[in-house]
Protein backbone atom coordinates (compact mmCIF):
# COMPACT_ATOMS: atom_id res chain seq x y z
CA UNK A 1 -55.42 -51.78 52.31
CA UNK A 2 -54.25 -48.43 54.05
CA UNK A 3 -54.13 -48.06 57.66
CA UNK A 4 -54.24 -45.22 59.72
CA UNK A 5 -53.58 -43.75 63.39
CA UNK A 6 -56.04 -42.23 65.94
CA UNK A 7 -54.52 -39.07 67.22
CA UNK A 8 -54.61 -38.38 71.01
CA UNK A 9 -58.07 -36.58 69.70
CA UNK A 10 -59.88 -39.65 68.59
CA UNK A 11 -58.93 -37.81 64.55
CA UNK A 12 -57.66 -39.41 61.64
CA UNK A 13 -56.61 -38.56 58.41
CA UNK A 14 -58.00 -39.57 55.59
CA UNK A 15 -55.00 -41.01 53.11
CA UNK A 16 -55.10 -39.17 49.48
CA UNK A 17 -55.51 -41.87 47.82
CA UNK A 18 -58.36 -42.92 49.50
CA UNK A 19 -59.55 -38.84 49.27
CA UNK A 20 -59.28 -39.29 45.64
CA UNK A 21 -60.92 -42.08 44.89
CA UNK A 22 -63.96 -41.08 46.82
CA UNK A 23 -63.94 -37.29 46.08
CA UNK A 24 -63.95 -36.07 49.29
CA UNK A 25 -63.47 -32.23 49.57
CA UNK A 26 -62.57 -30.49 52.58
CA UNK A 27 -65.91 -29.54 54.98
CA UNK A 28 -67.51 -32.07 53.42
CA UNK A 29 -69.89 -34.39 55.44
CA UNK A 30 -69.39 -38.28 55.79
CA UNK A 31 -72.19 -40.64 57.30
CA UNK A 32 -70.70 -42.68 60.28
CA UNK A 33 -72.29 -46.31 60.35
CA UNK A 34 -71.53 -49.02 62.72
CA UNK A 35 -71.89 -52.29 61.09
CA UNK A 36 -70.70 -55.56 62.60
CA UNK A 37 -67.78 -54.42 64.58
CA UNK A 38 -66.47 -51.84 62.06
CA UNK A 39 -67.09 -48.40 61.04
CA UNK A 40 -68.01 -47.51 57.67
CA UNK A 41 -67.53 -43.99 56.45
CA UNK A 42 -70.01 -42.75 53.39
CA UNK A 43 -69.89 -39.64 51.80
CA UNK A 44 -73.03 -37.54 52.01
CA UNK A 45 -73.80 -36.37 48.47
CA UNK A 46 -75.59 -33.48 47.47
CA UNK A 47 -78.87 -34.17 45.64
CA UNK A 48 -77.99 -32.49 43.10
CA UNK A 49 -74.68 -33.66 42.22
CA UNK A 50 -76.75 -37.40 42.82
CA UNK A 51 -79.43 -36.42 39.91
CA UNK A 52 -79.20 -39.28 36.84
CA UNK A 53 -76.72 -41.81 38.47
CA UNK A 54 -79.61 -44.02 37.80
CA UNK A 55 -80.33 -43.33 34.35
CA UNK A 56 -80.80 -46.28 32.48
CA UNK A 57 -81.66 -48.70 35.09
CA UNK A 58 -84.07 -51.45 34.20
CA UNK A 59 -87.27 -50.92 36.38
CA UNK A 60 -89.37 -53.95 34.87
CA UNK A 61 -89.35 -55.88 37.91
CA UNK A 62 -92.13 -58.56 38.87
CA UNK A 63 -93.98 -56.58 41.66
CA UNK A 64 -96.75 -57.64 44.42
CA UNK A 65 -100.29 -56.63 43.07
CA UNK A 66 -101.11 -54.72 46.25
CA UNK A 67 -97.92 -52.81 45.74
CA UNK A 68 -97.99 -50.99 42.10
């Protein structure tokens, strides 16, 4: 776990590692979401760069009849 400050400016940095793992490039934008008394940070991913990450997913799934 990595913990950071909050600047005089309500900032904080983002630690590399953390950058890294998540590919975050600078200007990019991250979704804010309050969630039970924390904050989770998302990236917001272009839809192109999202295209096939769910290739190969099994879609045979029992379904409602008034819902196919």
């Amino acid at each position: 776990m990595t913990t950071v400050t909050v600047s005089e400016k309500y900032q904080v940095v983002i630690p590399k590692d953390v950058r890294k793992s998540l590919a975050i490039r600078p200007g990019q934008k991250i979704e804010v979401i309050v969630h039970e008394g924390r904050a989770e940070f998302i990236p917001v991913r272009d839809l192109k760069a999202m295209r096939g990450f769910l290739r190969g997913i099994d879609t045979r799934v029992p379904r409602d009849k008034d819902r196919v």
